[in-house]
PDB file of N, CA and C in Angstrom:
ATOM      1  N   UNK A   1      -0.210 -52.387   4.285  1.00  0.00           N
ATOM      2  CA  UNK A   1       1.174 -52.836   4.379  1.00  0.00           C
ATOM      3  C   UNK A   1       1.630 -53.353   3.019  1.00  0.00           C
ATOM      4  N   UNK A   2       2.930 -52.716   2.544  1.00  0.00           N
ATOM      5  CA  UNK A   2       3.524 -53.382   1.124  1.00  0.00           C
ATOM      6  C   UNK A   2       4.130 -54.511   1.757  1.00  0.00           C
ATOM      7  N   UNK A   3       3.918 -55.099   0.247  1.00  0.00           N
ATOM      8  CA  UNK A   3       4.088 -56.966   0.224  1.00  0.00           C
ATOM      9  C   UNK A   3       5.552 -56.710  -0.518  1.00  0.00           C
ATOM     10  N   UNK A   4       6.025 -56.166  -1.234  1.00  0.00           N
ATOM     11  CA  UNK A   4       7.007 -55.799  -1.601  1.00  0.00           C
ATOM     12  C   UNK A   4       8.122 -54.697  -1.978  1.00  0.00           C
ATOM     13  N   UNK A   5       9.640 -54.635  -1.830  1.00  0.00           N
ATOM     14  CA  UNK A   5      10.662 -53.910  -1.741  1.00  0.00           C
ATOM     15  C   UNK A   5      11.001 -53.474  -2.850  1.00  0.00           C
ATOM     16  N   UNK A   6      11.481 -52.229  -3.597  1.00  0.00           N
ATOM     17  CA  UNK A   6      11.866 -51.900  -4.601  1.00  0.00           C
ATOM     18  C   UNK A   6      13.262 -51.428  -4.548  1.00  0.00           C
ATOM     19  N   UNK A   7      14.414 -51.447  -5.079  1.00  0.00           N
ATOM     20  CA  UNK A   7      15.159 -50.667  -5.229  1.00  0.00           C
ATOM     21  C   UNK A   7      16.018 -50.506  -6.477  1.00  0.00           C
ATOM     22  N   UNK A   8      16.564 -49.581  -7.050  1.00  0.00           N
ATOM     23  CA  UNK A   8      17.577 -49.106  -7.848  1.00  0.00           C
ATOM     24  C   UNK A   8      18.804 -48.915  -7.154  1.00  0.00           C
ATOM     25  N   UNK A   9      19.719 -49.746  -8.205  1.00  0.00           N
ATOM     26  CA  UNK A   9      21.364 -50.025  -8.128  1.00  0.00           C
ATOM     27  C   UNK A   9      22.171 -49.700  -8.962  1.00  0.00           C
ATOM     28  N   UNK A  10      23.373 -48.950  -8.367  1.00  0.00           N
ATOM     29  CA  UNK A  10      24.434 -48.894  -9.411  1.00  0.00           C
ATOM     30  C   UNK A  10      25.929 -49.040  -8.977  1.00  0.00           C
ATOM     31  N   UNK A  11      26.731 -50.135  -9.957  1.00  0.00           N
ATOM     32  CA  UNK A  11      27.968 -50.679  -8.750  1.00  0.00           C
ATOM     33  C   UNK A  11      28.696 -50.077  -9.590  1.00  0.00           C
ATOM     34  N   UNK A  12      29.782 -49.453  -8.821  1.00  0.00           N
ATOM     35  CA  UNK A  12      31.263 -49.329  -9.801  1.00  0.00           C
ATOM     36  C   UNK A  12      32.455 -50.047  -9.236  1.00  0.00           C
ATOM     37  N   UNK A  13      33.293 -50.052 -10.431  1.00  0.00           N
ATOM     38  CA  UNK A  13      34.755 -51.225 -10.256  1.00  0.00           C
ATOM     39  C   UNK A  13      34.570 -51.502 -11.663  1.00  0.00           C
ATOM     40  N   UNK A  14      35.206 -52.756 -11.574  1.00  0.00           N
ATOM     41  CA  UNK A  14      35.264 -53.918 -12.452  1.00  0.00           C
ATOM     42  C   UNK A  14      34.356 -54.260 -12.702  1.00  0.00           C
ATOM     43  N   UNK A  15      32.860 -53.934 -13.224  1.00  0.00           N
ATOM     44  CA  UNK A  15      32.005 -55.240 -13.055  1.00  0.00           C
ATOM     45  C   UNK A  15      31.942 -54.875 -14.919  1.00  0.00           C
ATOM     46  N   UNK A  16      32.242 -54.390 -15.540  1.00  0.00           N
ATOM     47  CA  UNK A  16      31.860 -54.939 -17.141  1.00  0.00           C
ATOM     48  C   UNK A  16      33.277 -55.807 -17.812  1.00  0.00           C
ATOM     49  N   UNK A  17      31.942 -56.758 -18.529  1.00  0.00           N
ATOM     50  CA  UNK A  17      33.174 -57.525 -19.335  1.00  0.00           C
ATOM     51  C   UNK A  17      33.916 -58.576 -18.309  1.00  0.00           C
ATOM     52  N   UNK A  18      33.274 -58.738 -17.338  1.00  0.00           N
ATOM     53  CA  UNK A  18      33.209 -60.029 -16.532  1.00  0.00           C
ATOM     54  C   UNK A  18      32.002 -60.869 -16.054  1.00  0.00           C
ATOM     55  N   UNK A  19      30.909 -60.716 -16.747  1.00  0.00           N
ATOM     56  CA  UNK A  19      29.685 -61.579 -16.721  1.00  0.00           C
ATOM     57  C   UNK A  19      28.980 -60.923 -15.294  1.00  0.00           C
ATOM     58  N   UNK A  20      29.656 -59.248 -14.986  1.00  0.00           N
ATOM     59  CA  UNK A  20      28.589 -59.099 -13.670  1.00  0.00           C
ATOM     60  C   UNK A  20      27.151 -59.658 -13.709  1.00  0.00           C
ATOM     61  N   UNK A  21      26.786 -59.013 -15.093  1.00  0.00           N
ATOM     62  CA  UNK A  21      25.306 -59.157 -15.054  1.00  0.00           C
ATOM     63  C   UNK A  21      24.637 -60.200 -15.680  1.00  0.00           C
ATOM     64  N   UNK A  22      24.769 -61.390 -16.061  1.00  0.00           N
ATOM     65  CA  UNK A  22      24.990 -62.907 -15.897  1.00  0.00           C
ATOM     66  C   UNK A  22      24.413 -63.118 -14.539  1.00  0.00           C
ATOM     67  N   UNK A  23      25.900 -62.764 -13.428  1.00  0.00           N
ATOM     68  CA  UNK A  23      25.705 -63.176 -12.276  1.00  0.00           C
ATOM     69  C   UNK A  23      25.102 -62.567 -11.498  1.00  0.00           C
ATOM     70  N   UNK A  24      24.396 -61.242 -11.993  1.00  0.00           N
ATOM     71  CA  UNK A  24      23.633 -60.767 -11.150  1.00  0.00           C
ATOM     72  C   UNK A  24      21.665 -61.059 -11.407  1.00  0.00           C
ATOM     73  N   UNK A  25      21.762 -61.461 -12.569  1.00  0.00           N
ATOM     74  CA  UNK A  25      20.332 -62.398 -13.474  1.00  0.00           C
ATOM     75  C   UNK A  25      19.762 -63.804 -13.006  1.00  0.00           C
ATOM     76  N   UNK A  26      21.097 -64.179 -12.564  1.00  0.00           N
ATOM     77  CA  UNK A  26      20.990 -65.593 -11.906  1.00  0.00           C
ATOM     78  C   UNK A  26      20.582 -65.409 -10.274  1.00  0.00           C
ATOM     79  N   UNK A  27      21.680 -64.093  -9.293  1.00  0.00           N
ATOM     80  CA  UNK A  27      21.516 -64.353  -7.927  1.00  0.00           C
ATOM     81  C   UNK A  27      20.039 -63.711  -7.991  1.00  0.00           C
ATOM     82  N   UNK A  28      19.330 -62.931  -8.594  1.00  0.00           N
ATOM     83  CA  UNK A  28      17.904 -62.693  -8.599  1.00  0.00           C
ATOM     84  C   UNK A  28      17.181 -63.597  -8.828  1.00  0.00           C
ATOM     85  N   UNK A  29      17.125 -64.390 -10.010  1.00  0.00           N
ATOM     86  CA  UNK A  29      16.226 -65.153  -9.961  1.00  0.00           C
ATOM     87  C   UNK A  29      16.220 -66.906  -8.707  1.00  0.00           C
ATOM     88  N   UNK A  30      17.879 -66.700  -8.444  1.00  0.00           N
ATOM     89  CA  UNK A  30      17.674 -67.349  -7.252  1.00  0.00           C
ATOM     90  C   UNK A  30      16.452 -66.720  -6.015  1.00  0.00           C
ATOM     91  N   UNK A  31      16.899 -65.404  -5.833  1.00  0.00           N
ATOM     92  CA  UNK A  31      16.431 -64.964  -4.422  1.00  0.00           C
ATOM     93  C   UNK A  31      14.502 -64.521  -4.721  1.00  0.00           C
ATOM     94  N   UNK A  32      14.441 -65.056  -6.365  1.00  0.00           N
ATOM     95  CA  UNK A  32      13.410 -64.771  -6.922  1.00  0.00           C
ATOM     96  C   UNK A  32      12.632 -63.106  -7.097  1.00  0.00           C
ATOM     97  N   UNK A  33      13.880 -62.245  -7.125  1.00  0.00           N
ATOM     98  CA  UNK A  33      13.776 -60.840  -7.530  1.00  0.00           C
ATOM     99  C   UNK A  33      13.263 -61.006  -9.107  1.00  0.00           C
ATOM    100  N   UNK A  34      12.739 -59.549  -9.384  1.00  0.00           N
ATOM    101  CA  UNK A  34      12.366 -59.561 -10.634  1.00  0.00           C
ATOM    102  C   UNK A  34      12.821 -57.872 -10.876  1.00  0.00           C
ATOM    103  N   UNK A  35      13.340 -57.300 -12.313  1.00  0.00           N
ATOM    104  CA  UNK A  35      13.309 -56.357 -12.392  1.00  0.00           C
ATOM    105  C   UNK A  35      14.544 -56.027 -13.662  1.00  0.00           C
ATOM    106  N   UNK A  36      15.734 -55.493 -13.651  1.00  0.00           N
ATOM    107  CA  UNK A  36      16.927 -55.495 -14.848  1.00  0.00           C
ATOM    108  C   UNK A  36      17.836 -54.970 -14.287  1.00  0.00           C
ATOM    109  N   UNK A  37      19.006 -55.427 -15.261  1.00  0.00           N
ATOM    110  CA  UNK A  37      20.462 -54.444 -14.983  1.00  0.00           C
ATOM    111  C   UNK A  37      20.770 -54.452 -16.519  1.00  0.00           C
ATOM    112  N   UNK A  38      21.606 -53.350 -16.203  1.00  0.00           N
ATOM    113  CA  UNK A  38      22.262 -52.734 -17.848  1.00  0.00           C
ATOM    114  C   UNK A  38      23.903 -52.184 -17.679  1.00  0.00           C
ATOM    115  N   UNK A  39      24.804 -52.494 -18.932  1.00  0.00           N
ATOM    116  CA  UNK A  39      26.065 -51.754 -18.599  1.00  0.00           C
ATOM    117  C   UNK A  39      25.436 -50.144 -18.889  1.00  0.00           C
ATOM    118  N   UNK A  40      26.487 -49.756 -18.618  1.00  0.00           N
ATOM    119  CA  UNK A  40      26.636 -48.032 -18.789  1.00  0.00           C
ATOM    120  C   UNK A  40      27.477 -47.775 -19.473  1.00  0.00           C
ATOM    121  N   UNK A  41      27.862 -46.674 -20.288  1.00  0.00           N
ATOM    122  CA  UNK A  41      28.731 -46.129 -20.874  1.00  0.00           C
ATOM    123  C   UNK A  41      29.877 -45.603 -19.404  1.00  0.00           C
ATOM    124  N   UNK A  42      29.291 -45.396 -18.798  1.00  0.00           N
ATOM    125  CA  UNK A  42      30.478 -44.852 -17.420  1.00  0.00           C
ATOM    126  C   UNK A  42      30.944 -46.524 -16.717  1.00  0.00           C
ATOM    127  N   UNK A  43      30.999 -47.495 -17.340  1.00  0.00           N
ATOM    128  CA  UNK A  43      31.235 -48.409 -17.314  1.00  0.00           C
ATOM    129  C   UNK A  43      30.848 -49.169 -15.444  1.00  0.00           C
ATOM    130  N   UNK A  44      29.597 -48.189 -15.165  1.00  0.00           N
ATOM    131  CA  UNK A  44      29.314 -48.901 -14.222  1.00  0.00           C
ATOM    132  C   UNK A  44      27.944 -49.879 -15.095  1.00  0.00           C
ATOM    133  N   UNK A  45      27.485 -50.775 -13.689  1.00  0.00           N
ATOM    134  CA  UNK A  45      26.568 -51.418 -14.379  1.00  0.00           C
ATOM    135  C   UNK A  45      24.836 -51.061 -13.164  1.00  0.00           C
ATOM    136  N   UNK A  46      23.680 -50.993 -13.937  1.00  0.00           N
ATOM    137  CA  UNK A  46      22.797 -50.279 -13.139  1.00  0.00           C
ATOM    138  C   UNK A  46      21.847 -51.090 -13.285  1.00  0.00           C
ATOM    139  N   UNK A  47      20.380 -50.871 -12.319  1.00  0.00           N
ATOM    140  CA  UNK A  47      19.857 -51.617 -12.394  1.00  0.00           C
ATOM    141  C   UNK A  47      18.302 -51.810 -10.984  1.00  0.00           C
ATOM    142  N   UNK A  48      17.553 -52.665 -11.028  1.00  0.00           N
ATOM    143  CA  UNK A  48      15.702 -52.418 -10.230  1.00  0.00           C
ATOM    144  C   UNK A  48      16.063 -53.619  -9.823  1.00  0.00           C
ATOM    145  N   UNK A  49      15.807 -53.887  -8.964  1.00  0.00           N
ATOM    146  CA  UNK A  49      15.360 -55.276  -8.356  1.00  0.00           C
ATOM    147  C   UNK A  49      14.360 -55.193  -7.265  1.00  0.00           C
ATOM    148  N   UNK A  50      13.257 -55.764  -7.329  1.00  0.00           N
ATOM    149  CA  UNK A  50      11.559 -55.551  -6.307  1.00  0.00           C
ATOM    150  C   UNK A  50      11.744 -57.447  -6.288  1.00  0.00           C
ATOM    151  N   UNK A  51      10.836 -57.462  -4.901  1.00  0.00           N
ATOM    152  CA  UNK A  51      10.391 -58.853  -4.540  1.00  0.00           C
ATOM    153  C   UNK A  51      10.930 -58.636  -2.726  1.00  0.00           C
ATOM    154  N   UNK A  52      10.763 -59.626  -2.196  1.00  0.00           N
ATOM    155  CA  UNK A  52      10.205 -59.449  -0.893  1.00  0.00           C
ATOM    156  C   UNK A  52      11.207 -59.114   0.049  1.00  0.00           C
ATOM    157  N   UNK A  53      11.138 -58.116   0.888  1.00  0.00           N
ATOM    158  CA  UNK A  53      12.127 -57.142   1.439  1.00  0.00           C
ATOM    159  C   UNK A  53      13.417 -57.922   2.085  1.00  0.00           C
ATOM    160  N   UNK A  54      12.711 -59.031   2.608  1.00  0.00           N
ATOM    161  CA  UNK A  54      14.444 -59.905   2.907  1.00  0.00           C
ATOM    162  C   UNK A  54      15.201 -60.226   1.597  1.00  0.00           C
ATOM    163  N   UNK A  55      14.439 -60.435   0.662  1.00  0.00           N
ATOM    164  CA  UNK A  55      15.653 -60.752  -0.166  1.00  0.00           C
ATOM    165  C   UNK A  55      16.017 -59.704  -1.495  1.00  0.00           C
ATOM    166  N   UNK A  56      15.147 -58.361  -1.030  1.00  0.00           N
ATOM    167  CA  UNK A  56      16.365 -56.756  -1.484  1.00  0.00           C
ATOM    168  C   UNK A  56      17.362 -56.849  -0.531  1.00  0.00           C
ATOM    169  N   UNK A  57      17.110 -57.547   0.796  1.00  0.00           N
ATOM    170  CA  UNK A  57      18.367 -57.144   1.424  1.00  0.00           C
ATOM    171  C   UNK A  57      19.508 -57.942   1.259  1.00  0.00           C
ATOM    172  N   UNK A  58      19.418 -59.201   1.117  1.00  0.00           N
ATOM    173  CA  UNK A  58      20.206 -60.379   0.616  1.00  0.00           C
ATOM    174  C   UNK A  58      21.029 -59.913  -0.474  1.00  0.00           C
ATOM    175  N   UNK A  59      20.293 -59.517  -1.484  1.00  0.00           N
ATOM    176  CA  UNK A  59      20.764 -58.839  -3.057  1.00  0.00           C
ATOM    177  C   UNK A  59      21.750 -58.066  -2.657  1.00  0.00           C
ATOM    178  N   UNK A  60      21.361 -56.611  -2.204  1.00  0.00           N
ATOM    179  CA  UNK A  60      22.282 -55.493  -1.915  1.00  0.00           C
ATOM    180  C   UNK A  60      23.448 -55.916  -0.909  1.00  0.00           C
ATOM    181  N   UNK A  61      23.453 -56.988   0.075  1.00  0.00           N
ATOM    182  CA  UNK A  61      24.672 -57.251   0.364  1.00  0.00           C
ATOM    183  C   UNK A  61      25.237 -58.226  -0.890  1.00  0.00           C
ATOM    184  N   UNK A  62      25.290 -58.916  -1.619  1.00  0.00           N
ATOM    185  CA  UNK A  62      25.582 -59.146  -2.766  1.00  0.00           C
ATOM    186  C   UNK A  62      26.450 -58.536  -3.815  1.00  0.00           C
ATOM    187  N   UNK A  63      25.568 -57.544  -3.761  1.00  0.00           N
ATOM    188  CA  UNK A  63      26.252 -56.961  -4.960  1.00  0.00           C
ATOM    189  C   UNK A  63      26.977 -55.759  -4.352  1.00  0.00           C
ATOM    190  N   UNK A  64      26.562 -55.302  -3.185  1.00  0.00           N
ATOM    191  CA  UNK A  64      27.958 -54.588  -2.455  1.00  0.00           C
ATOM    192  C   UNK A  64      29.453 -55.361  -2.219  1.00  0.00           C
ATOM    193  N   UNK A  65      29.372 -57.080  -2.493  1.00  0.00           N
ATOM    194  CA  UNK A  65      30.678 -57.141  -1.794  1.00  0.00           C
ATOM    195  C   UNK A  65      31.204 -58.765  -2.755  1.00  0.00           C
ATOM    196  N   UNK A  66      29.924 -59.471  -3.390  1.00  0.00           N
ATOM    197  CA  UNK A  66      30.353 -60.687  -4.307  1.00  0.00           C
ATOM    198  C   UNK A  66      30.481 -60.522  -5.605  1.00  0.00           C
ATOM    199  N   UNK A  67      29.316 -60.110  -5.995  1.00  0.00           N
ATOM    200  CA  UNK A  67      29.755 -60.171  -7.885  1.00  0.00           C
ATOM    201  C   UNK A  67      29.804 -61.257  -8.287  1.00  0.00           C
ATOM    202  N   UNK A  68      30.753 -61.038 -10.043  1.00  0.00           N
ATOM    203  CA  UNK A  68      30.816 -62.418 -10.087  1.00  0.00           C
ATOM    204  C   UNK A  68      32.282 -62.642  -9.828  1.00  0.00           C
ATOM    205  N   UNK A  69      32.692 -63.916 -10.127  1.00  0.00           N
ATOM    206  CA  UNK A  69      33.710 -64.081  -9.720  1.00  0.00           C
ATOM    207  C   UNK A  69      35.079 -63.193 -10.096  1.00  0.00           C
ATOM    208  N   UNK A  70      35.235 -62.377 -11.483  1.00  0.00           N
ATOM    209  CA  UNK A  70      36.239 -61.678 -11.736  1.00  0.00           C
ATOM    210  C   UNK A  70      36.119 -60.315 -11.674  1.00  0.00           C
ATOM    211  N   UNK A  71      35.158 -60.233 -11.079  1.00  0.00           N
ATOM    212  CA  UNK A  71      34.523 -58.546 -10.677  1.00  0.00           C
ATOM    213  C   UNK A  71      35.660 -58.042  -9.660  1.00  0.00           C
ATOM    214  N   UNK A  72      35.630 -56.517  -9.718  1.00  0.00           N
ATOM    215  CA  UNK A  72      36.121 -56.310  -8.397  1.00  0.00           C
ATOM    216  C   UNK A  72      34.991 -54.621  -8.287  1.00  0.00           C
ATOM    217  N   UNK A  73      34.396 -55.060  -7.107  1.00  0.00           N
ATOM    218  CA  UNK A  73      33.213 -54.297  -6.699  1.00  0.00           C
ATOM    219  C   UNK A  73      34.219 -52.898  -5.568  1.00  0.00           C
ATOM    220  N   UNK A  74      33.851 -51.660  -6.587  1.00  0.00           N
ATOM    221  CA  UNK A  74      34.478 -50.515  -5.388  1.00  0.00           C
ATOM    222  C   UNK A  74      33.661 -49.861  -4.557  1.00  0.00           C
ATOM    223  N   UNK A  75      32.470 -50.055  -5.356  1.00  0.00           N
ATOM    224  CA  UNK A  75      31.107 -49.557  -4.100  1.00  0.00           C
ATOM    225  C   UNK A  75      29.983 -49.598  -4.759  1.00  0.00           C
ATOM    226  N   UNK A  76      28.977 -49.369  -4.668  1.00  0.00           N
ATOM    227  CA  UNK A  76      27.299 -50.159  -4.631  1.00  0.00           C
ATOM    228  C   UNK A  76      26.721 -48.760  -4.233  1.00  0.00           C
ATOM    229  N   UNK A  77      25.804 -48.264  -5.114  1.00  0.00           N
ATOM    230  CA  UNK A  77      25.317 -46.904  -4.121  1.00  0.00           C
ATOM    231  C   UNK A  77      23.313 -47.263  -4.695  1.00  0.00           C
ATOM    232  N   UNK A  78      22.213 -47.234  -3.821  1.00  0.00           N
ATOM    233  CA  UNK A  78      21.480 -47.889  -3.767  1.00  0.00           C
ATOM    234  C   UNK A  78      20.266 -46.397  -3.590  1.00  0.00           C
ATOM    235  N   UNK A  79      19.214 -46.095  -4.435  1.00  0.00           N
ATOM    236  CA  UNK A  79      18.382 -45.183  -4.247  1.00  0.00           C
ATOM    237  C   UNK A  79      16.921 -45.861  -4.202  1.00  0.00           C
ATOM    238  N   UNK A  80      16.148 -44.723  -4.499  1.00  0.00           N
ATOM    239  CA  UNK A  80      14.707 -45.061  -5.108  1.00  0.00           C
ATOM    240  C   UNK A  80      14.147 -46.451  -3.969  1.00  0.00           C
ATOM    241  N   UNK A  81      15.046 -46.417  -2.823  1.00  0.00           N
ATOM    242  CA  UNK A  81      14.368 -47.461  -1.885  1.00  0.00           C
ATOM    243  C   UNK A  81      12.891 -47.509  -1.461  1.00  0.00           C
ATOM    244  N   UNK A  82      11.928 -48.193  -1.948  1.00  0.00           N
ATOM    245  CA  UNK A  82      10.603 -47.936  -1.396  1.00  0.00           C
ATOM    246  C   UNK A  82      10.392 -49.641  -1.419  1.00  0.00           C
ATOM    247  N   UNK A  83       8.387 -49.599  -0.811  1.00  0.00           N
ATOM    248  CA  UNK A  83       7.603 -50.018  -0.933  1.00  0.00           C
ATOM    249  C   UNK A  83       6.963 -50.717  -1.960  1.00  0.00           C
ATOM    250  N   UNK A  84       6.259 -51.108  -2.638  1.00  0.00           N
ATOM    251  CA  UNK A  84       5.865 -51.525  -3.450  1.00  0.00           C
ATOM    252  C   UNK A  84       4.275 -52.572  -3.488  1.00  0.00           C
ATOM    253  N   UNK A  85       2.954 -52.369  -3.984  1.00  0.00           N
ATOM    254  CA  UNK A  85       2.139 -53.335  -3.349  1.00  0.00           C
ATOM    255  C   UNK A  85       2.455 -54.573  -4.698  1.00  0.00           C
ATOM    256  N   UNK A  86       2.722 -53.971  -5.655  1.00  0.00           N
ATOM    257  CA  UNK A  86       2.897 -55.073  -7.076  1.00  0.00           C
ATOM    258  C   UNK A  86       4.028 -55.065  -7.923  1.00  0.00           C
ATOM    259  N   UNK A  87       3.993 -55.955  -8.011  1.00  0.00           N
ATOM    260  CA  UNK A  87       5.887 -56.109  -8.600  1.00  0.00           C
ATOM    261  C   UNK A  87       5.536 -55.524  -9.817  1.00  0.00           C
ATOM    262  N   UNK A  88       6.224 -54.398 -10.980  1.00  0.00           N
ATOM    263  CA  UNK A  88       6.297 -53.934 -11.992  1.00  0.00           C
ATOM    264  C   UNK A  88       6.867 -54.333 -12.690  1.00  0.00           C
ATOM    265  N   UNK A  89       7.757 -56.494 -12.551  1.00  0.00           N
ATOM    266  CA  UNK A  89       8.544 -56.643 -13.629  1.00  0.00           C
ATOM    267  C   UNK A  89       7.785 -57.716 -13.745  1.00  0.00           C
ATOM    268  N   UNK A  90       8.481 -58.706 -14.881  1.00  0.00           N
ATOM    269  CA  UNK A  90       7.556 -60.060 -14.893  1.00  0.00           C
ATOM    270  C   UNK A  90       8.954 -60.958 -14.290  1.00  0.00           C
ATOM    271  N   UNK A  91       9.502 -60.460 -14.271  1.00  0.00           N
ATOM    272  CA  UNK A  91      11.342 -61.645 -14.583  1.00  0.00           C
ATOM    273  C   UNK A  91      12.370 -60.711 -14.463  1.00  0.00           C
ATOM    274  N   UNK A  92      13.537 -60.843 -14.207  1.00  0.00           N
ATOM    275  CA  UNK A  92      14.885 -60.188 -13.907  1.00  0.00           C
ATOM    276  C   UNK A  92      15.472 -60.419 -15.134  1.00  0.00           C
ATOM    277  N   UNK A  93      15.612 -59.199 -16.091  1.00  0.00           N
ATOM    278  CA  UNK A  93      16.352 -59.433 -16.982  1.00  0.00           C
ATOM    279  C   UNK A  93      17.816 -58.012 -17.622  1.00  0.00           C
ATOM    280  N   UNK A  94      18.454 -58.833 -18.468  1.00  0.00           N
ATOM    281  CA  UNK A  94      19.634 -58.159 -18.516  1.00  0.00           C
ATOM    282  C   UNK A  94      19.233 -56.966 -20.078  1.00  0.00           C
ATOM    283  N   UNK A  95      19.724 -55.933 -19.801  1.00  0.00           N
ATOM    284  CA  UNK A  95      18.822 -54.974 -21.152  1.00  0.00           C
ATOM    285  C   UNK A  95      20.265 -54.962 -21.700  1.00  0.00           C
ATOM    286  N   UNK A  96      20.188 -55.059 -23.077  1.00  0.00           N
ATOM    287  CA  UNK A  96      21.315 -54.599 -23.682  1.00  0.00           C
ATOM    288  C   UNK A  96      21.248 -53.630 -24.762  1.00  0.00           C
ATOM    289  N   UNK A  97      22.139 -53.010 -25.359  1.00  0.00           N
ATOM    290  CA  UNK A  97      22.130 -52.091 -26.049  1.00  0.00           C
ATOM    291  C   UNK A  97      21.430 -52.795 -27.486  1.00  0.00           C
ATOM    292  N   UNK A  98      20.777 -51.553 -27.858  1.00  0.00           N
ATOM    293  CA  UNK A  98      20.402 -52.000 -29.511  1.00  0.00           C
ATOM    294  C   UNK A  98      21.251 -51.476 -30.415  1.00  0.00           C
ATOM    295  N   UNK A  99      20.782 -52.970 -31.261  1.00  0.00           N
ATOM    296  CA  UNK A  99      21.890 -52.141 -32.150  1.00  0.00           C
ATOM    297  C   UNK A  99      22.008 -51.873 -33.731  1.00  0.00           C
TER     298      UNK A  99
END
């Protein structure tokens, strides 16, 4: 039996250039997810979050419908849903472009 949930996210709307991913660094390490989000050039913002299956599910209603506060979320589309026996991140963090 996996001890832990994996999934890949990607929201579109509003979420760049309003601290989505700030607020999405913080509601993980609240719900104690570990994993990243990144903007996109298609100005969505994407992203892994693994740790224990109630709270992938907590997350993904999250970021389907809160954000941060000046976001406006048009939909959330969610793949790569699995299992997991070991978390592959150390910490939830935000990747940014190099530059």
């Amino acid at each position: 039996m996996s001890k832990y949930g994996s999934i890949d996210f990607k929201v579109f709307g509003r979420v760049q250039g309003v601290f989505f991913r700030k607020y999405t660094k913080d509601r993980a390490d609240k719900l104690k997810l570990v994993g990243w989000c990144k903007n996109e050039p298609d100005k969505t913002v994407i992203g892994v979050a693994q740790g224990p299956s109630s709270h992938i599910d907590t997350m993904k209603k999250w970021l389907e419908t809160t954000g941060s506060p000046q976001s406006r979320i048009d939909s959330c589309t969610f793949s790569n849903d699995r299992s997991v026996e070991k978390l592959e991140f150390g910490e939830f963090t935000i990747r940014r472009k190099k530059k």
